[in-house]
PDB file of N, CA and C in Angstrom:
ATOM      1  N   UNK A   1       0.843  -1.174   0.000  1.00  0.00           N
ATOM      2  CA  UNK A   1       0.000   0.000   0.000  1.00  0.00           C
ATOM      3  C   UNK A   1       0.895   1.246   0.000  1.00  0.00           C
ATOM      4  N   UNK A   2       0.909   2.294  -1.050  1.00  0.00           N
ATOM      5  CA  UNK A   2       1.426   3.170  -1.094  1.00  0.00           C
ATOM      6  C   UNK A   2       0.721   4.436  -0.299  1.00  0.00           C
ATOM      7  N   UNK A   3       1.303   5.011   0.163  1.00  0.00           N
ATOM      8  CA  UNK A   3       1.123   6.758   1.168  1.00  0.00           C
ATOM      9  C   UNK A   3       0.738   7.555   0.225  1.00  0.00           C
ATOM     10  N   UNK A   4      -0.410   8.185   0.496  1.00  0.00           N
ATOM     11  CA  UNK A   4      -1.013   8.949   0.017  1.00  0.00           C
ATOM     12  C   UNK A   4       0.039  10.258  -0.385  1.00  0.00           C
ATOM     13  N   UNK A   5      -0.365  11.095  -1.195  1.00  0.00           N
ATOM     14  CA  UNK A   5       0.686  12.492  -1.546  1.00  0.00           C
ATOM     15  C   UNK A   5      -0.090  13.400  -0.343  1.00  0.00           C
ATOM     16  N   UNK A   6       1.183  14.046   0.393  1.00  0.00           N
ATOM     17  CA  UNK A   6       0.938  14.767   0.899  1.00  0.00           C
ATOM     18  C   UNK A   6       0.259  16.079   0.318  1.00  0.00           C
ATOM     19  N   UNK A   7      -0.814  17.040   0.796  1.00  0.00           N
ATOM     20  CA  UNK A   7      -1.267  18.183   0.133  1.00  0.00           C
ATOM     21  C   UNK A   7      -1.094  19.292   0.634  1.00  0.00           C
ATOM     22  N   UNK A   8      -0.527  19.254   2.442  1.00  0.00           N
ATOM     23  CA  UNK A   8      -0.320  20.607   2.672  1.00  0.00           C
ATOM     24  C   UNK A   8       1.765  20.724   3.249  1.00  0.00           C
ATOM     25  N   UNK A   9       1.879  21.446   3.139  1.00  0.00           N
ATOM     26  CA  UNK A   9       3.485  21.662   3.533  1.00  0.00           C
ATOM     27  C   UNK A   9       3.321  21.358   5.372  1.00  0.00           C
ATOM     28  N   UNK A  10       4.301  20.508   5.236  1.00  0.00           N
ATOM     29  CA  UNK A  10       4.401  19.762   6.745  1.00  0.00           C
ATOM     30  C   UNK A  10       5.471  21.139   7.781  1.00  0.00           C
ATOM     31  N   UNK A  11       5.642  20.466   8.880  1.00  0.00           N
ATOM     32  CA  UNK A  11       6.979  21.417   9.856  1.00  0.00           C
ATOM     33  C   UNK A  11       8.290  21.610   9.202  1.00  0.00           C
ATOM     34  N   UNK A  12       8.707  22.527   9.892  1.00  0.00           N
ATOM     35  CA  UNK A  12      10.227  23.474   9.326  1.00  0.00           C
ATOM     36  C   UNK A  12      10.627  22.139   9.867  1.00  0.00           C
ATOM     37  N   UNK A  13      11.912  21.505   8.977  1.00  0.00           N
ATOM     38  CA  UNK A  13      12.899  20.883   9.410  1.00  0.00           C
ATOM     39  C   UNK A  13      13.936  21.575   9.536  1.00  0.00           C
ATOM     40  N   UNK A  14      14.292  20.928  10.815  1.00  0.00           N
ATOM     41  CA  UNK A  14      15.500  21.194  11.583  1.00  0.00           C
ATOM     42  C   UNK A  14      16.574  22.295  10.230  1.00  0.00           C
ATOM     43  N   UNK A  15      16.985  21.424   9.654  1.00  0.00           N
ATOM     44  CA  UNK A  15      18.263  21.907   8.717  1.00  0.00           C
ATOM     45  C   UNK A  15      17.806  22.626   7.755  1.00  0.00           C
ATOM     46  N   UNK A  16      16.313  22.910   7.772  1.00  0.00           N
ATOM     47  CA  UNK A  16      15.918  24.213   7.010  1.00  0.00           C
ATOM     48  C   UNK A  16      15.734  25.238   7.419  1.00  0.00           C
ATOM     49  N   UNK A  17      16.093  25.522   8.739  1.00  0.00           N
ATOM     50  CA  UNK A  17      15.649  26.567   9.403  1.00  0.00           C
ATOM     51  C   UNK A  17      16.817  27.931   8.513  1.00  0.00           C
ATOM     52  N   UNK A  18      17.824  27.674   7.999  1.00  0.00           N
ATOM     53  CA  UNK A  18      18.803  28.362   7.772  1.00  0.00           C
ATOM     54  C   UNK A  18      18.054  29.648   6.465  1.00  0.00           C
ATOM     55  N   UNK A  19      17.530  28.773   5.509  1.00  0.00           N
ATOM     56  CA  UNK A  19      16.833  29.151   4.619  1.00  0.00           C
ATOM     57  C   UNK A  19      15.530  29.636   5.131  1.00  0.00           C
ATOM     58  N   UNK A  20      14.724  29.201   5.619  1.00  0.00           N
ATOM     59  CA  UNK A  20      13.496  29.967   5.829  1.00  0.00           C
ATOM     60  C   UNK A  20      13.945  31.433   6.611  1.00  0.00           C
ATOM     61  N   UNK A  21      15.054  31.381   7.626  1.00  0.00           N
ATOM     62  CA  UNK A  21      15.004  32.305   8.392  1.00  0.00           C
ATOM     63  C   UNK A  21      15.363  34.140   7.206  1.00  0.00           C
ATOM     64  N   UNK A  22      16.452  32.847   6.660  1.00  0.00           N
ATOM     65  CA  UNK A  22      16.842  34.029   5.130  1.00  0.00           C
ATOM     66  C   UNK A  22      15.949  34.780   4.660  1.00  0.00           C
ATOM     67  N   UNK A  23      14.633  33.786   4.298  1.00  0.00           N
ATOM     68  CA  UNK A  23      13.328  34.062   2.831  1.00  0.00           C
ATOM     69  C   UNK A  23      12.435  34.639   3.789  1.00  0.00           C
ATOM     70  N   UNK A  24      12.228  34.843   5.287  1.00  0.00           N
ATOM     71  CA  UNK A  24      11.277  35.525   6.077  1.00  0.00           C
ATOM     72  C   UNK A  24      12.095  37.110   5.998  1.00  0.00           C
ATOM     73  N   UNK A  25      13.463  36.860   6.241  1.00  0.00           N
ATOM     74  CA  UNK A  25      14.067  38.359   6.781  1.00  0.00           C
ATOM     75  C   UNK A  25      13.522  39.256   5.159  1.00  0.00           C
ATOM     76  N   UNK A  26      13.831  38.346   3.842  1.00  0.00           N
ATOM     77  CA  UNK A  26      13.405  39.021   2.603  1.00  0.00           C
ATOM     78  C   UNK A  26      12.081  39.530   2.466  1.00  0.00           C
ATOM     79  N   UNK A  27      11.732  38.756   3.284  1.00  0.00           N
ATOM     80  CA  UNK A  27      10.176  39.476   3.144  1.00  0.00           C
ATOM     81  C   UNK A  27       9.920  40.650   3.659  1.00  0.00           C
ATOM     82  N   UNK A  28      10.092  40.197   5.436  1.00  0.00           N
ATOM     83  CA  UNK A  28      10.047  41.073   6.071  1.00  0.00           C
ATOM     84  C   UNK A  28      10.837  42.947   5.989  1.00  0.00           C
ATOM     85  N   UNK A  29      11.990  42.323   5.632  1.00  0.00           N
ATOM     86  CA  UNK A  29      13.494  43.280   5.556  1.00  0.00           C
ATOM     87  C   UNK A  29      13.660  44.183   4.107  1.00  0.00           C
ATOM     88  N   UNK A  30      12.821  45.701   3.781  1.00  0.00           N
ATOM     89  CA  UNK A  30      13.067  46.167   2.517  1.00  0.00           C
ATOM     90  C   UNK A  30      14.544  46.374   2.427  1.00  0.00           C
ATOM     91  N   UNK A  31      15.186  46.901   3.618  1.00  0.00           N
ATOM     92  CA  UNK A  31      16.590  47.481   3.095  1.00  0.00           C
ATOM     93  C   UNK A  31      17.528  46.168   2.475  1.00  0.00           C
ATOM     94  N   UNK A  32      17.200  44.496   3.528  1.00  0.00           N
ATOM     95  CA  UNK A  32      17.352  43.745   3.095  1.00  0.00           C
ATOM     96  C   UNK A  32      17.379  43.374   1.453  1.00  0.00           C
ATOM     97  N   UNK A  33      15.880  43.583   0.911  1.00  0.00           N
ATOM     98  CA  UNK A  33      15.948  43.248  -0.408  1.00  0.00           C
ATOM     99  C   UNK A  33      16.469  44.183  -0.871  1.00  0.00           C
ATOM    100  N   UNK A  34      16.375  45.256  -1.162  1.00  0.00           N
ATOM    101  CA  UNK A  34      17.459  46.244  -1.516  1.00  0.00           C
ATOM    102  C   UNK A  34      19.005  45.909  -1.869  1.00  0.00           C
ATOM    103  N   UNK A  35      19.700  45.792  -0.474  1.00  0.00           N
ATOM    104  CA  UNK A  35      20.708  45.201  -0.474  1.00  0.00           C
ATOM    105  C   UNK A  35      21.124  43.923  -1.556  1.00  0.00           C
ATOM    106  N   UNK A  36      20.081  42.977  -1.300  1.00  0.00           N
ATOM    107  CA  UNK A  36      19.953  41.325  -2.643  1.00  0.00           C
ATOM    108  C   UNK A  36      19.745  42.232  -3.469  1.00  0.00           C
ATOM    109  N   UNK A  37      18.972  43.226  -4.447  1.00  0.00           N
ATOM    110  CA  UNK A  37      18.601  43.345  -5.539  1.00  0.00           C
ATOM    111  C   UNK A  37      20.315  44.067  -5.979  1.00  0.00           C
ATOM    112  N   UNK A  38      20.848  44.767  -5.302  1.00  0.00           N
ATOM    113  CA  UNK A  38      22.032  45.908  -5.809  1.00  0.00           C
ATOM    114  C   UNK A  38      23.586  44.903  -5.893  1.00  0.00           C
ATOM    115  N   UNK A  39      23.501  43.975  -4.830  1.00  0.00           N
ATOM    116  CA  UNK A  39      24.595  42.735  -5.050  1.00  0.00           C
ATOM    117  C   UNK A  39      24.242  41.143  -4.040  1.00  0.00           C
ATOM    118  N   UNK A  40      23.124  41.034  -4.729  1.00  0.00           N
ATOM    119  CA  UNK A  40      22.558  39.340  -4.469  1.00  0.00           C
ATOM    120  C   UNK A  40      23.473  38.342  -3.737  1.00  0.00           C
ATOM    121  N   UNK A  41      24.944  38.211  -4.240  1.00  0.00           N
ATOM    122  CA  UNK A  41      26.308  37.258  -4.214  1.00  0.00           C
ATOM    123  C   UNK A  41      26.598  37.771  -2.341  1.00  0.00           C
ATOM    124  N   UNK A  42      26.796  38.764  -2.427  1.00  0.00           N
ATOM    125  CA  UNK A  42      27.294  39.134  -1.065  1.00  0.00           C
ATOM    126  C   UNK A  42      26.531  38.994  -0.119  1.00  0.00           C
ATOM    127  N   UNK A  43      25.063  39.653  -0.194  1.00  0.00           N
ATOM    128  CA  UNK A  43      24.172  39.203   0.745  1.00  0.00           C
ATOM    129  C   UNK A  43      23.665  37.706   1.183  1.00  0.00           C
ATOM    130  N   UNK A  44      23.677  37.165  -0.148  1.00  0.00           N
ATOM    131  CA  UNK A  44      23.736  35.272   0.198  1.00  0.00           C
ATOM    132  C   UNK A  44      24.626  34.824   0.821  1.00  0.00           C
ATOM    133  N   UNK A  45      25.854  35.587   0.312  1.00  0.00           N
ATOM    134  CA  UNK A  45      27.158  34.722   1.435  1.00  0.00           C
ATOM    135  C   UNK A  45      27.481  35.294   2.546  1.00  0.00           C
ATOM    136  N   UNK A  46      26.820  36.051   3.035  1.00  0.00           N
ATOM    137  CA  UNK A  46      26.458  36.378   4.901  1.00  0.00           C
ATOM    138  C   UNK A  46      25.542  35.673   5.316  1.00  0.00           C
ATOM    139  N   UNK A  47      24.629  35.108   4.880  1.00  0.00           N
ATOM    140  CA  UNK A  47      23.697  34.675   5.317  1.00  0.00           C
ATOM    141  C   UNK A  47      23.992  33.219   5.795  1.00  0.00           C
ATOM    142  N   UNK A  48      25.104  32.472   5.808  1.00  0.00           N
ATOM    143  CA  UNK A  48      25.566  31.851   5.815  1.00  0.00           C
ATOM    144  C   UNK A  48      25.111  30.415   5.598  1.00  0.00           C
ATOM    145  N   UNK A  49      24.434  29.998   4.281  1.00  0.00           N
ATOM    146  CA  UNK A  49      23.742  28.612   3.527  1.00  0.00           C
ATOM    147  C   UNK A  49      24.459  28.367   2.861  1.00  0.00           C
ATOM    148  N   UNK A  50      23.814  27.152   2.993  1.00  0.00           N
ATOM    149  CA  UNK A  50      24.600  26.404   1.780  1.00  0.00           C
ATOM    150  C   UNK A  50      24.801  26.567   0.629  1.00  0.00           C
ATOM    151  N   UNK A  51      25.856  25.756  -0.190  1.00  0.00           N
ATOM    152  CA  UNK A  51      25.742  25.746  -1.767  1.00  0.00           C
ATOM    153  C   UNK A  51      24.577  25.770  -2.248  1.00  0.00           C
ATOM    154  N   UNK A  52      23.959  24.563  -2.233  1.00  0.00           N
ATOM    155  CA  UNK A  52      22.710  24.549  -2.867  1.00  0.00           C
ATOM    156  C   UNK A  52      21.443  25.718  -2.330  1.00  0.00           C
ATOM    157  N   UNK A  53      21.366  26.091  -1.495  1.00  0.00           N
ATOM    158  CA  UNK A  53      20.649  26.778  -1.157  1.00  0.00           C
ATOM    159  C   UNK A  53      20.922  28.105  -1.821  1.00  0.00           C
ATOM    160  N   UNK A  54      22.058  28.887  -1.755  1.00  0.00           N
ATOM    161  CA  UNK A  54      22.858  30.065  -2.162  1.00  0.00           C
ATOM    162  C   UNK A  54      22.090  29.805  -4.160  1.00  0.00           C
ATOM    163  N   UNK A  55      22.897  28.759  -4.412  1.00  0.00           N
ATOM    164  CA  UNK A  55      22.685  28.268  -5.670  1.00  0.00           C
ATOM    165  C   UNK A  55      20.908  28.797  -6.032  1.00  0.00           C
ATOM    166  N   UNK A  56      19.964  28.116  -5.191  1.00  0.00           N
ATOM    167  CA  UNK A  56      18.684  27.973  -5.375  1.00  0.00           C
ATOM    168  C   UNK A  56      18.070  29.522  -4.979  1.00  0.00           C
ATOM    169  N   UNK A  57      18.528  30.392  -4.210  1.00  0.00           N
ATOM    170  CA  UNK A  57      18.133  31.872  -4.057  1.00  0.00           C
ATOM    171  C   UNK A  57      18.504  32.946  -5.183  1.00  0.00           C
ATOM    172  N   UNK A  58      19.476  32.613  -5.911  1.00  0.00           N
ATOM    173  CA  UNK A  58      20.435  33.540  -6.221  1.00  0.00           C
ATOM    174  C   UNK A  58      19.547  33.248  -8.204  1.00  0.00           C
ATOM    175  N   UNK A  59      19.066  31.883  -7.918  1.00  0.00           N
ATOM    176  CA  UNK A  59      18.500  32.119  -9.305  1.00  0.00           C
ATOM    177  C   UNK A  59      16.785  31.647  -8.876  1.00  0.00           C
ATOM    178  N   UNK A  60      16.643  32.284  -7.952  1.00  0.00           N
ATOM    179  CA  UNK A  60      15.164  32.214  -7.781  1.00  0.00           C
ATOM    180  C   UNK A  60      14.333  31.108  -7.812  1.00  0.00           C
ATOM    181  N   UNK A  61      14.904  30.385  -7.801  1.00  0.00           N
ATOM    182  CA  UNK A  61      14.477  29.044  -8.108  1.00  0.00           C
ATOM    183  C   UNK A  61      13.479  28.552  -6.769  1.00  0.00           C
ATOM    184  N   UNK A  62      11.816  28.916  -7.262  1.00  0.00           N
ATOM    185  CA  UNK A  62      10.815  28.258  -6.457  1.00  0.00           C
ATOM    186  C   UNK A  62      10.951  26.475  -6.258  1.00  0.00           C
ATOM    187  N   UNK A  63      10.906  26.098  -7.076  1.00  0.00           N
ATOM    188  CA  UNK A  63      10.750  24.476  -6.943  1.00  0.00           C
ATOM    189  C   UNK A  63      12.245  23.966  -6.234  1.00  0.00           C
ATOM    190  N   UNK A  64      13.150  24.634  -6.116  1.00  0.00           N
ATOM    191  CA  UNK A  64      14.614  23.847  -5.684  1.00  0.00           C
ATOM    192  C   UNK A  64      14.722  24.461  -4.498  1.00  0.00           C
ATOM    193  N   UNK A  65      13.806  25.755  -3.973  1.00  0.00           N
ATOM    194  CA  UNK A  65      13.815  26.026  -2.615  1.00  0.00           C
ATOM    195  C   UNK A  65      12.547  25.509  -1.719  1.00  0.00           C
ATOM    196  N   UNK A  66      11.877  24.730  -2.298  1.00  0.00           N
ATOM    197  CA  UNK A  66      10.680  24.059  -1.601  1.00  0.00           C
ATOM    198  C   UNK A  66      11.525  22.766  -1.106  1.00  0.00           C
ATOM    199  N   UNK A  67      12.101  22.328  -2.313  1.00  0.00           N
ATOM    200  CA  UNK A  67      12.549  20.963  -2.464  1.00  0.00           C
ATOM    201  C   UNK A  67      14.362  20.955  -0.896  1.00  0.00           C
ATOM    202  N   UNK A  68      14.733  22.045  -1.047  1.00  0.00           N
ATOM    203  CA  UNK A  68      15.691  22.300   0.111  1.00  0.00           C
ATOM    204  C   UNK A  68      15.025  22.604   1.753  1.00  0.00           C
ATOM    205  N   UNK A  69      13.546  22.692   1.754  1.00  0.00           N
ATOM    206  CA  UNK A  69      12.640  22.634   2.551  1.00  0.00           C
ATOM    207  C   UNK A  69      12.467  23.799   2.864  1.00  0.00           C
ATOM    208  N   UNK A  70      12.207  25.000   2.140  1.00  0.00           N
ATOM    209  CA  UNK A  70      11.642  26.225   2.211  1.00  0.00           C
ATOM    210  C   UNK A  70      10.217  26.538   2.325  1.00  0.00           C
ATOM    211  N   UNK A  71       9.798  27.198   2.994  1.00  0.00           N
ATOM    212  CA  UNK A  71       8.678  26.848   2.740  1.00  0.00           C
ATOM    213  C   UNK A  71       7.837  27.494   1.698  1.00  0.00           C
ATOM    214  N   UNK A  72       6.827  27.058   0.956  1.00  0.00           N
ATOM    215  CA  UNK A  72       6.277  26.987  -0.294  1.00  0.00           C
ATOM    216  C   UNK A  72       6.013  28.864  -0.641  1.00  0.00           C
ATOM    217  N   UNK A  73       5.089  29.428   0.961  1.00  0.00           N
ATOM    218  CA  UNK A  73       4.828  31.109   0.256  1.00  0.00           C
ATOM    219  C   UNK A  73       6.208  31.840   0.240  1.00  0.00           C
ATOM    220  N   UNK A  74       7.074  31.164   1.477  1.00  0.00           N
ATOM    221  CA  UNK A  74       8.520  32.539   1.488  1.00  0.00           C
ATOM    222  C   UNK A  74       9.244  32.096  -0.135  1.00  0.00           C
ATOM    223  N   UNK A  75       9.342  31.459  -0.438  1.00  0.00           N
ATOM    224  CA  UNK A  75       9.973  30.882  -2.039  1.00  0.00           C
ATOM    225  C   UNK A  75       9.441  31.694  -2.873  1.00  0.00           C
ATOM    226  N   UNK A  76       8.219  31.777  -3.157  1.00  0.00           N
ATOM    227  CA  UNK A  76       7.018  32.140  -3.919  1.00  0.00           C
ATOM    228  C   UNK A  76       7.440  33.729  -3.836  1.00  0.00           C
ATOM    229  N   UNK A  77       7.636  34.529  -2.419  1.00  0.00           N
ATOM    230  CA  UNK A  77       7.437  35.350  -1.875  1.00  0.00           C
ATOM    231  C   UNK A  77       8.830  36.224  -2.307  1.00  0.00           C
ATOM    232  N   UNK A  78       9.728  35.197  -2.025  1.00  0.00           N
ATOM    233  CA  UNK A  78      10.684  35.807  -2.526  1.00  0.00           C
ATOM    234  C   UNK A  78      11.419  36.519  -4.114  1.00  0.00           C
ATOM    235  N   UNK A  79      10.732  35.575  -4.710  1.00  0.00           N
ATOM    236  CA  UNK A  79      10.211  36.008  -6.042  1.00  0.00           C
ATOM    237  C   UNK A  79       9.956  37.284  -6.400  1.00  0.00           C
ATOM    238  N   UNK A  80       9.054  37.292  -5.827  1.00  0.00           N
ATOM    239  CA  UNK A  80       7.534  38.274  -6.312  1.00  0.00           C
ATOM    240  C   UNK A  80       7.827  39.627  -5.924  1.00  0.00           C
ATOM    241  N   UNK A  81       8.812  39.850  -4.159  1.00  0.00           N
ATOM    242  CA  UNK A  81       9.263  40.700  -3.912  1.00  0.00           C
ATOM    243  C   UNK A  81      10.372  41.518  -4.590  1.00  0.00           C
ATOM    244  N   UNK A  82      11.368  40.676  -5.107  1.00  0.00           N
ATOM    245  CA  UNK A  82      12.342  40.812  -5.474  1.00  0.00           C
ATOM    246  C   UNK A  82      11.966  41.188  -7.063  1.00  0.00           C
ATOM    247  N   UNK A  83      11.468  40.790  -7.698  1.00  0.00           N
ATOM    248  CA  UNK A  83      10.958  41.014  -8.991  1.00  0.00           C
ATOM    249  C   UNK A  83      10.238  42.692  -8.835  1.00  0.00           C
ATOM    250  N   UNK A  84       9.703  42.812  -7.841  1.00  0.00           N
ATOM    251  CA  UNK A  84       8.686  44.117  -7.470  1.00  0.00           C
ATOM    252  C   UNK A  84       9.724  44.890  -7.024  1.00  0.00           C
ATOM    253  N   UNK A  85      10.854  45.013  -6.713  1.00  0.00           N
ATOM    254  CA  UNK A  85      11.424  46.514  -5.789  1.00  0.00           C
ATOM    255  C   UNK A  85      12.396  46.775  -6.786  1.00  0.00           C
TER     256      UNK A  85
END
């Protein structure tokens, strides 16, 4: 018997907390996005994530920051903001 597909986004895991805390401050933080929009590279590498994660912010990548356990609106969110300022 196979497990049903999950339909709603489950708890922050542990080792995602690094990234969500990132994609909340973007939300939250204009001078923040500011800062990402004028040099993206530098502000990712303070933030101190991983490759793949750095990798998955830096090209916006919704589906590879869900999949690193982001959660689904800050991904989305981060986008949308960043595209907007």
């Amino acid at each position: 018997m196979t497990a049903a597909p999950t339909l709603h986004y489950d708890y922050i895991r542990p080792d995602a907390l690094r990234i969500n805390r990132f994609l909340f401050r973007m939300r939250a933080e204009v001078d923040l996005r500011k800062r990402y929009l004028q040099d993206p590279k530098t502000v990712v590498a303070e933030m101190g994530l991983s490759e793949a994660e750095q990798k998955a912010v830096l090209g916006r990548d919704v589906p590879g920051l869900v999949a690193l356990g982001a959660h689904p609106l800050l991904a989305i969110l981060l986008r949308i903001f960043a595209d907007m300022d």
